[in-house]
C-alpha atoms as a PDB file:
ATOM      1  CA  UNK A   1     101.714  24.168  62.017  1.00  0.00           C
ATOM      2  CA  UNK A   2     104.296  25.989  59.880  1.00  0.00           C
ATOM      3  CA  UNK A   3     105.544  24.203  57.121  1.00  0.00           C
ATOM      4  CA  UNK A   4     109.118  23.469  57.552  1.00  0.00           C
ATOM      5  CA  UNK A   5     111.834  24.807  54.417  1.00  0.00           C
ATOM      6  CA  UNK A   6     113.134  22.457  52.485  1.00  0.00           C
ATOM      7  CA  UNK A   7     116.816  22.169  52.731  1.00  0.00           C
ATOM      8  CA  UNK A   8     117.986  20.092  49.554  1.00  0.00           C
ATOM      9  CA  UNK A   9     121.540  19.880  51.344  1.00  0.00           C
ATOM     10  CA  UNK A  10     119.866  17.609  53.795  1.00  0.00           C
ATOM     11  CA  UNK A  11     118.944  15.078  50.977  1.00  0.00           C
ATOM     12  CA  UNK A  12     122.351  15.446  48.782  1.00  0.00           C
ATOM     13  CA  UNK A  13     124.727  12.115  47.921  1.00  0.00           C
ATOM     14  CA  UNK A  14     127.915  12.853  47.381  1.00  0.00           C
ATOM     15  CA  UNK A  15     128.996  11.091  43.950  1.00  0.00           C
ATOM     16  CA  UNK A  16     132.707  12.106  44.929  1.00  0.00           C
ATOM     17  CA  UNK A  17     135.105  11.719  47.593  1.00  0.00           C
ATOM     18  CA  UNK A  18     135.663  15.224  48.312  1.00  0.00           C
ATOM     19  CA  UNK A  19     131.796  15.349  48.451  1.00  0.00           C
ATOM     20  CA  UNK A  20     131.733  12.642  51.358  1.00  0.00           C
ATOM     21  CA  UNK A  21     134.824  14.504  52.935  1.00  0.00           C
ATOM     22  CA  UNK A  22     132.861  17.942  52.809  1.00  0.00           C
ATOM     23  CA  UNK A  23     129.739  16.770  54.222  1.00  0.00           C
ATOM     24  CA  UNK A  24     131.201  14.359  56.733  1.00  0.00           C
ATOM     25  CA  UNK A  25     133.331  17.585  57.903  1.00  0.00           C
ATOM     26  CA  UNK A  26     136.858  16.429  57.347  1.00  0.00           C
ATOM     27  CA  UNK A  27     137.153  19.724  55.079  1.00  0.00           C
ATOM     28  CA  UNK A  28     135.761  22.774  55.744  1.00  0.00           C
ATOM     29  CA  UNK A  29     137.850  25.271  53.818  1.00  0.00           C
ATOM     30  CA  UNK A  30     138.515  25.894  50.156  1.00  0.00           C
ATOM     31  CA  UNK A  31     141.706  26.886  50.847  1.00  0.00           C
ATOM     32  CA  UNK A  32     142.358  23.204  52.234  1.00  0.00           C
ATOM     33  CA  UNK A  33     140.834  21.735  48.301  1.00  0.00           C
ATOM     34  CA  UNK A  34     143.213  23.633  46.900  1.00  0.00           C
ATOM     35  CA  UNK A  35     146.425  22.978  48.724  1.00  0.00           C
ATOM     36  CA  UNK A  36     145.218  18.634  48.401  1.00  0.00           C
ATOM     37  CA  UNK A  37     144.903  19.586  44.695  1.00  0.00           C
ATOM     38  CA  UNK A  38     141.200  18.445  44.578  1.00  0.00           C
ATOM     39  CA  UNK A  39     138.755  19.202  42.112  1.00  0.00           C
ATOM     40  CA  UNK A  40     135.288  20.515  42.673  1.00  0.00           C
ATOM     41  CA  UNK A  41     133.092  18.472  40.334  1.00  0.00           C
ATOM     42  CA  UNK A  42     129.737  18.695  42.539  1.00  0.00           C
ATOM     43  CA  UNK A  43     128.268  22.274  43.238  1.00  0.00           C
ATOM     44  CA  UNK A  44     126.698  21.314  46.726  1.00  0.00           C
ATOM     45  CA  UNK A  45     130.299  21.606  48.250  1.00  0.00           C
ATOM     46  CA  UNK A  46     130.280  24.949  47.564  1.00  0.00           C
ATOM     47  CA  UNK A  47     127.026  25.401  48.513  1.00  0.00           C
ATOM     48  CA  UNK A  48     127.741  23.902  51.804  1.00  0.00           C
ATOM     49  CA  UNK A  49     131.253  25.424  52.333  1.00  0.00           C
ATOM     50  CA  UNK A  50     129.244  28.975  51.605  1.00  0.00           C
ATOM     51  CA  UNK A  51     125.594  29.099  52.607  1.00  0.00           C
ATOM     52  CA  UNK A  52     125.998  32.905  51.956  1.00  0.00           C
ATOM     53  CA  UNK A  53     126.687  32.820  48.520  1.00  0.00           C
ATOM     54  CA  UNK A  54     125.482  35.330  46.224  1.00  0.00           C
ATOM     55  CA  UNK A  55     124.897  35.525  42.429  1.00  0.00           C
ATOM     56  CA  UNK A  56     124.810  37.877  39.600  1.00  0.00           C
ATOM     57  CA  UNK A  57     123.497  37.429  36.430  1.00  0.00           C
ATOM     58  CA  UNK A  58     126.233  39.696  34.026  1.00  0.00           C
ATOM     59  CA  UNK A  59     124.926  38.675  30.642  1.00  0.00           C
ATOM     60  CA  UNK A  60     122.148  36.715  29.158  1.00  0.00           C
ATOM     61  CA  UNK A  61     122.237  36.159  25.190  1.00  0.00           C
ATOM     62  CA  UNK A  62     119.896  34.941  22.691  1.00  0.00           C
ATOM     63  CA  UNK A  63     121.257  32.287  20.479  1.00  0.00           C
ATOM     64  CA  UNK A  64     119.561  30.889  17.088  1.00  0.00           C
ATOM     65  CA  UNK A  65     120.245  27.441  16.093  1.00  0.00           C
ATOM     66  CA  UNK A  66     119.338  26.075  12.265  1.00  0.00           C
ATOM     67  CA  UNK A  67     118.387  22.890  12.350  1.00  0.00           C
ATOM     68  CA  UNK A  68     116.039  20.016  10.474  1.00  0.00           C
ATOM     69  CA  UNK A  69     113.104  21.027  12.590  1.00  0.00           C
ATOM     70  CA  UNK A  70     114.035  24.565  11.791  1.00  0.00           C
ATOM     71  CA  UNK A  71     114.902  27.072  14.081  1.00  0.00           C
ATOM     72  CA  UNK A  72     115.592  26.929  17.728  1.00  0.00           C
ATOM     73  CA  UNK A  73     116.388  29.958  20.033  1.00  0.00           C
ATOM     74  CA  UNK A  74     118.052  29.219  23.481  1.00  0.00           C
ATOM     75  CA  UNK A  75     119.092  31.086  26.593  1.00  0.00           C
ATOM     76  CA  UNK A  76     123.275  31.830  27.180  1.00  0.00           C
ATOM     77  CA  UNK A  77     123.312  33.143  30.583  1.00  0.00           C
ATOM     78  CA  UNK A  78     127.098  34.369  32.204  1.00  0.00           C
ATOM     79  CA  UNK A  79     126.345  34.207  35.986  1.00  0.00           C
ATOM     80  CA  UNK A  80     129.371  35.594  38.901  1.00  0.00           C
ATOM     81  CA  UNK A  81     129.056  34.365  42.172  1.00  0.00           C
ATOM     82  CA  UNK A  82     130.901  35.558  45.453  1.00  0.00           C
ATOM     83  CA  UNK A  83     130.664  35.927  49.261  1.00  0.00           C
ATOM     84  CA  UNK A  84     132.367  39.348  49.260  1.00  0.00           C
ATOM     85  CA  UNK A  85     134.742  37.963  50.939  1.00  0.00           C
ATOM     86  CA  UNK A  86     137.858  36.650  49.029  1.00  0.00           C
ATOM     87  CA  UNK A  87     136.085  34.085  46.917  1.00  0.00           C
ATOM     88  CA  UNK A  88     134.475  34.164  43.118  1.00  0.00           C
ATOM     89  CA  UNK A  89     133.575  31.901  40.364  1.00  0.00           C
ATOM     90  CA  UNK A  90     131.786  32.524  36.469  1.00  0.00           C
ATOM     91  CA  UNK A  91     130.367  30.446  34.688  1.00  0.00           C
ATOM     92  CA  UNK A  92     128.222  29.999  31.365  1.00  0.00           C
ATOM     93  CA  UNK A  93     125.009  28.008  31.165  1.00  0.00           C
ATOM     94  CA  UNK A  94     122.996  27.287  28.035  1.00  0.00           C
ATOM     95  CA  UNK A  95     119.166  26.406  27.926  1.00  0.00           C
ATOM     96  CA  UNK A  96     115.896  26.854  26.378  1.00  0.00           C
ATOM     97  CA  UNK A  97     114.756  28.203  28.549  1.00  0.00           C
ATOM     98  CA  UNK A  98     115.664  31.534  30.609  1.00  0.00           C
ATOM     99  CA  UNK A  99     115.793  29.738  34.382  1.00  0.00           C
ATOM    100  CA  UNK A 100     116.951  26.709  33.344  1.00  0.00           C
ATOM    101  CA  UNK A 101     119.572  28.490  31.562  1.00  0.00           C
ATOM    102  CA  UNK A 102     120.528  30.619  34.972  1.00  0.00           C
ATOM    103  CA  UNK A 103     121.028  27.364  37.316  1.00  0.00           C
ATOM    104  CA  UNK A 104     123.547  25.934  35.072  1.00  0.00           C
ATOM    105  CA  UNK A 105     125.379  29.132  34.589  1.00  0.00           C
ATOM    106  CA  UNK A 106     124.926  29.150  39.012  1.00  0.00           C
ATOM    107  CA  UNK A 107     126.374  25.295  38.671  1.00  0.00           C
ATOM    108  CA  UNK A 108     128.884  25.684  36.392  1.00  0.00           C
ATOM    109  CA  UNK A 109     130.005  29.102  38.144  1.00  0.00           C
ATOM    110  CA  UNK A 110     130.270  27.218  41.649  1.00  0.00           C
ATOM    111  CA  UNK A 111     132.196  24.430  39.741  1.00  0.00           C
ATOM    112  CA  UNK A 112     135.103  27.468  38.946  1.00  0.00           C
ATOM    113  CA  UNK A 113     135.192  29.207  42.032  1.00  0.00           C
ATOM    114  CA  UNK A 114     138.281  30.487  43.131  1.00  0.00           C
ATOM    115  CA  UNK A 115     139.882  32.309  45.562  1.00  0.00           C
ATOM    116  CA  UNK A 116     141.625  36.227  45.683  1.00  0.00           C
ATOM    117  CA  UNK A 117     143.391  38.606  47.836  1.00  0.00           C
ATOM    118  CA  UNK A 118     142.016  41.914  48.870  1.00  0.00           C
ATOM    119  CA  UNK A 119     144.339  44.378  50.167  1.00  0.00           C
ATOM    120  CA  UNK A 120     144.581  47.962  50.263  1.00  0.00           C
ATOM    121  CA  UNK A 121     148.078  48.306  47.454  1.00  0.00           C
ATOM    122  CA  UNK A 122     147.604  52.044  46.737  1.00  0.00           C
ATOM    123  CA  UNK A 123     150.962  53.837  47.943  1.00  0.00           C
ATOM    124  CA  UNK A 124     148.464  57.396  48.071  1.00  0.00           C
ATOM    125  CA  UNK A 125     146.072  55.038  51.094  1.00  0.00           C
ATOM    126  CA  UNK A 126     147.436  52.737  53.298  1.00  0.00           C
ATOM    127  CA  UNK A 127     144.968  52.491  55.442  1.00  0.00           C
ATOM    128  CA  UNK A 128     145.573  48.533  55.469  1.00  0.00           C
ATOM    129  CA  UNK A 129     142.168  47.658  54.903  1.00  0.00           C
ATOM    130  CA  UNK A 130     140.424  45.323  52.618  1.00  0.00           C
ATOM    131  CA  UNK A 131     138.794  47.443  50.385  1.00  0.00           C
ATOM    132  CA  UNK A 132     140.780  47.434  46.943  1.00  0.00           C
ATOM    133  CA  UNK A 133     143.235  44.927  45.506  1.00  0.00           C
ATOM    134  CA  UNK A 134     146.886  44.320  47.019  1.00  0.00           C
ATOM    135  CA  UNK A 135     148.906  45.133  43.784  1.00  0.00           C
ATOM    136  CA  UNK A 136     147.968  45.517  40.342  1.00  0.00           C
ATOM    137  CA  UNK A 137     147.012  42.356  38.173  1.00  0.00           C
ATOM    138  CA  UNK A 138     145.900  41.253  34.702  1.00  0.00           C
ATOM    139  CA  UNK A 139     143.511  39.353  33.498  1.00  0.00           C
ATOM    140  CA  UNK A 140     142.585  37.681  29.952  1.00  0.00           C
ATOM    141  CA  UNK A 141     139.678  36.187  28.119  1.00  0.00           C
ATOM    142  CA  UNK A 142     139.312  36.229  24.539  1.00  0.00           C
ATOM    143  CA  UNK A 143     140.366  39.175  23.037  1.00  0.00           C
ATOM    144  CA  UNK A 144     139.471  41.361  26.302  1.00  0.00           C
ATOM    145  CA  UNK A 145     142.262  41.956  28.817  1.00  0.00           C
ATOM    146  CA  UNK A 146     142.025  43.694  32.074  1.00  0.00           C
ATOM    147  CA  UNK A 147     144.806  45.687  34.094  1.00  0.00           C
ATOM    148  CA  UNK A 148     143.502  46.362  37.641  1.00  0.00           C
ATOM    149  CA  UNK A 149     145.121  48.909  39.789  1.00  0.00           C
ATOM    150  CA  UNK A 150     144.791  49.500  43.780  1.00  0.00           C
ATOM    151  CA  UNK A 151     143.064  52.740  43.828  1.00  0.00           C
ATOM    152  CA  UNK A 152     143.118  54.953  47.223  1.00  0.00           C
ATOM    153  CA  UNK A 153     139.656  54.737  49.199  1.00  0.00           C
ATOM    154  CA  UNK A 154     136.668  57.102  48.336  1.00  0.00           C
ATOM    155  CA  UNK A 155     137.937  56.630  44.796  1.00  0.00           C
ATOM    156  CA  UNK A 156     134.817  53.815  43.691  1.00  0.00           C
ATOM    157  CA  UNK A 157     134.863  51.257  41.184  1.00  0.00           C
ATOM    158  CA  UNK A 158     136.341  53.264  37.975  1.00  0.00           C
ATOM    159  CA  UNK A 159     135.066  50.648  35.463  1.00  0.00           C
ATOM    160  CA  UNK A 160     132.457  50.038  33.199  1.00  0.00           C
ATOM    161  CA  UNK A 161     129.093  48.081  34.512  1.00  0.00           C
ATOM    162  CA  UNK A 162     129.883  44.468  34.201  1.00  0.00           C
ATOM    163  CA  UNK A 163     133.464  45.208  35.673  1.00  0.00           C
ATOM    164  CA  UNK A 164     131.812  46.861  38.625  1.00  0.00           C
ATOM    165  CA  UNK A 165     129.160  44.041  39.177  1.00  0.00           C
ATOM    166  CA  UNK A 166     132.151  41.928  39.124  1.00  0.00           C
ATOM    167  CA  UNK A 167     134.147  43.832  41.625  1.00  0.00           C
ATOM    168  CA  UNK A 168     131.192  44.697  43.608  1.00  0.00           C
ATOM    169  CA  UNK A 169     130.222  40.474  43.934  1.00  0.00           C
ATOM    170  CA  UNK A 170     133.520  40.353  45.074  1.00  0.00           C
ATOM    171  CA  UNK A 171     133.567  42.996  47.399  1.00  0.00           C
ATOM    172  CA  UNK A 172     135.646  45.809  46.534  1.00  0.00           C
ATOM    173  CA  UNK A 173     135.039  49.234  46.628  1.00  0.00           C
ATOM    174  CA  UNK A 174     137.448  50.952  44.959  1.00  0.00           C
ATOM    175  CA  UNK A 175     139.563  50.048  41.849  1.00  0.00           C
ATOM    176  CA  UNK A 176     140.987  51.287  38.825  1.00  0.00           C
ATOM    177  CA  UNK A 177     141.231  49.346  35.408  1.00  0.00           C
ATOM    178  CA  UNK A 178     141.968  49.524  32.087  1.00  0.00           C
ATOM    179  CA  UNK A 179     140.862  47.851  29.031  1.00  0.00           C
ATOM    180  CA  UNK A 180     141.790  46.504  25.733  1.00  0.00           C
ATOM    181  CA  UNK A 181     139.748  44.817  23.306  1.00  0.00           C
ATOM    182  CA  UNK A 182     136.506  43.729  22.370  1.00  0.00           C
ATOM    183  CA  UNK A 183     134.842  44.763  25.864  1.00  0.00           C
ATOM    184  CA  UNK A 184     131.259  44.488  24.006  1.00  0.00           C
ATOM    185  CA  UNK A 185     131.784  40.941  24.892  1.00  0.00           C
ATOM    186  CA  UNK A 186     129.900  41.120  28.197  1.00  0.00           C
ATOM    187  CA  UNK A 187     130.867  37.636  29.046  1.00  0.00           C
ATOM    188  CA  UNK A 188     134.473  37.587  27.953  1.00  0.00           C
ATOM    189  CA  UNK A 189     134.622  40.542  29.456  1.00  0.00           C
ATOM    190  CA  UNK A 190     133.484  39.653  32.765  1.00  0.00           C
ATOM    191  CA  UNK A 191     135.777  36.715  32.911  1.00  0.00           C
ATOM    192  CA  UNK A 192     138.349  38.742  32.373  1.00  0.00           C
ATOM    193  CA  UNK A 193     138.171  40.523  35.627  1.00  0.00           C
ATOM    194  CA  UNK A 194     137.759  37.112  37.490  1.00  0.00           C
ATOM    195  CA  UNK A 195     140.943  35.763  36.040  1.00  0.00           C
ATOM    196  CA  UNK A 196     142.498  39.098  37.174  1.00  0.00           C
ATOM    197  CA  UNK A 197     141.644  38.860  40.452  1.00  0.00           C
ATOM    198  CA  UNK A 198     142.475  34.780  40.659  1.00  0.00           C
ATOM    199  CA  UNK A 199     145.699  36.534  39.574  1.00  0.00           C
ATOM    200  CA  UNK A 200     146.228  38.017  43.206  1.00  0.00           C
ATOM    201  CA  UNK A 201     146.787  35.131  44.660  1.00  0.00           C
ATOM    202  CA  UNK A 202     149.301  33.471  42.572  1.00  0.00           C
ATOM    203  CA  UNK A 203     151.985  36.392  44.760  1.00  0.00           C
ATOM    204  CA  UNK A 204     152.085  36.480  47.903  1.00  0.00           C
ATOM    205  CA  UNK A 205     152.552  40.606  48.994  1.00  0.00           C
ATOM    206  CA  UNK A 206     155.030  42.108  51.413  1.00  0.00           C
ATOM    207  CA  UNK A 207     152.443  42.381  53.937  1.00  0.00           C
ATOM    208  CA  UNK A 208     151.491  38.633  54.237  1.00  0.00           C
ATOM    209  CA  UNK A 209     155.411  37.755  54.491  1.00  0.00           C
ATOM    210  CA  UNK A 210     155.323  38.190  58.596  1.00  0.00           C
ATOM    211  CA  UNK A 211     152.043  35.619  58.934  1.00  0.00           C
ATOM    212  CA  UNK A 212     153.402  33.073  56.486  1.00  0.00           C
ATOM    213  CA  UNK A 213     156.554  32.742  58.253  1.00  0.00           C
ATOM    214  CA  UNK A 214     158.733  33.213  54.807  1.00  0.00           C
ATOM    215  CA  UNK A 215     161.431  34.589  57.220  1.00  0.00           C
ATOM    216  CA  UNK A 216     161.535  32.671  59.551  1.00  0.00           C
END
């Protein structure tokens, strides 16, 4: 007989009540979490409100630690996850290992996901589909910051290669950006252009006024 996969969803206590509300069913969006102003503090809701969730490994540094033993070397791994589909999270895990050190960066990633708007804001397209950002936005971390533009499509990602794994996770195709500051920071970096894209949904655009009855 086949052996049958292990689901570990199957065996998971929820140690919070939005835990026992997403596996019960009562909530089955993250757009209903936010609006109750819950906070994700287990990474199985994720897991089970996005089965499809994929995961990028951006940066993985080697850190040195002096101590009475002498000297210890760890893992610091910068992980992005998305579904493509309006939703992203980073996160930063720490281990001595390099796997270890991966699926607490996943963890910790799923802990900070967030939600964006794709949109199609370039005034030379207009084609009204998702494939680039509804207006432009700006994101921040450390000493990096990140201006994204709509770009027109057939244009690509116009970025550097942690900005497009970023934008790719997310599932754009084609944006513009510009950056100041320490880019070499791959991490800082890369969290940069997540907290520019969490930035597109803190405005609602002209074209979601009709379906959110602002007007009305």
């Amino acid at each position: 007989m086949p052996r049958a996969e292990y689901d570990p969803l199957e065996n998971w206590v929820p140690r919070t009540n939005l835990g026992r509300l997403v596996k019960e069913g009562h909530i089955n969006t993250l757009e209903e979490i936010f609006y109750n102003n819950y906070r994700i503090r287990e990474p199985e809701i994720v897991d089970v409100l996005f089965p499809d969730l994929r995961q990028e490994v951006v940066d993985v540094t080697m850190v040195q630690r002096q101590s009475d033993s002498g000297q210890q070397k760890s893992f610091r791994v910068t992980v992005v996850v998305g579904n493509g589909e309006g939703v992203i999270g980073i996160g930063v895990g720490k281990a001595a290992e390099f796997v270890p050190a991966v699926r607490a960066a996943e963890a910790r990633a799923k802990l900070n996901i967030t939600l964006f708007r794709r949109g199609c804001g370039s005034w030379e397209c207009r084609c009204g589909e998702p494939h680039s950002i509804p207006f432009q936005v700006r994101g921040r971390s450390g000493s990096v910051t990140v201006t994204l533009r709509p770009a027109p499509k057939g244009t690509g990602l116009v970025t550097a290669e942690i900005g497009r794994i970023v934008l790719r996770i997310a599932g754009l195709k084609d944006v513009w950006s510009i950056t100041k500051g320490r880019s070499r920071t791959s991490s800082n970096f890369a969290k940069a252009f997540v907290d520019a894209l969490a930035q597109t949904y803190r405005m609602l655009p002209p074209q979601e006024w009709a379906s959110s009855g602002v007007y009305e």
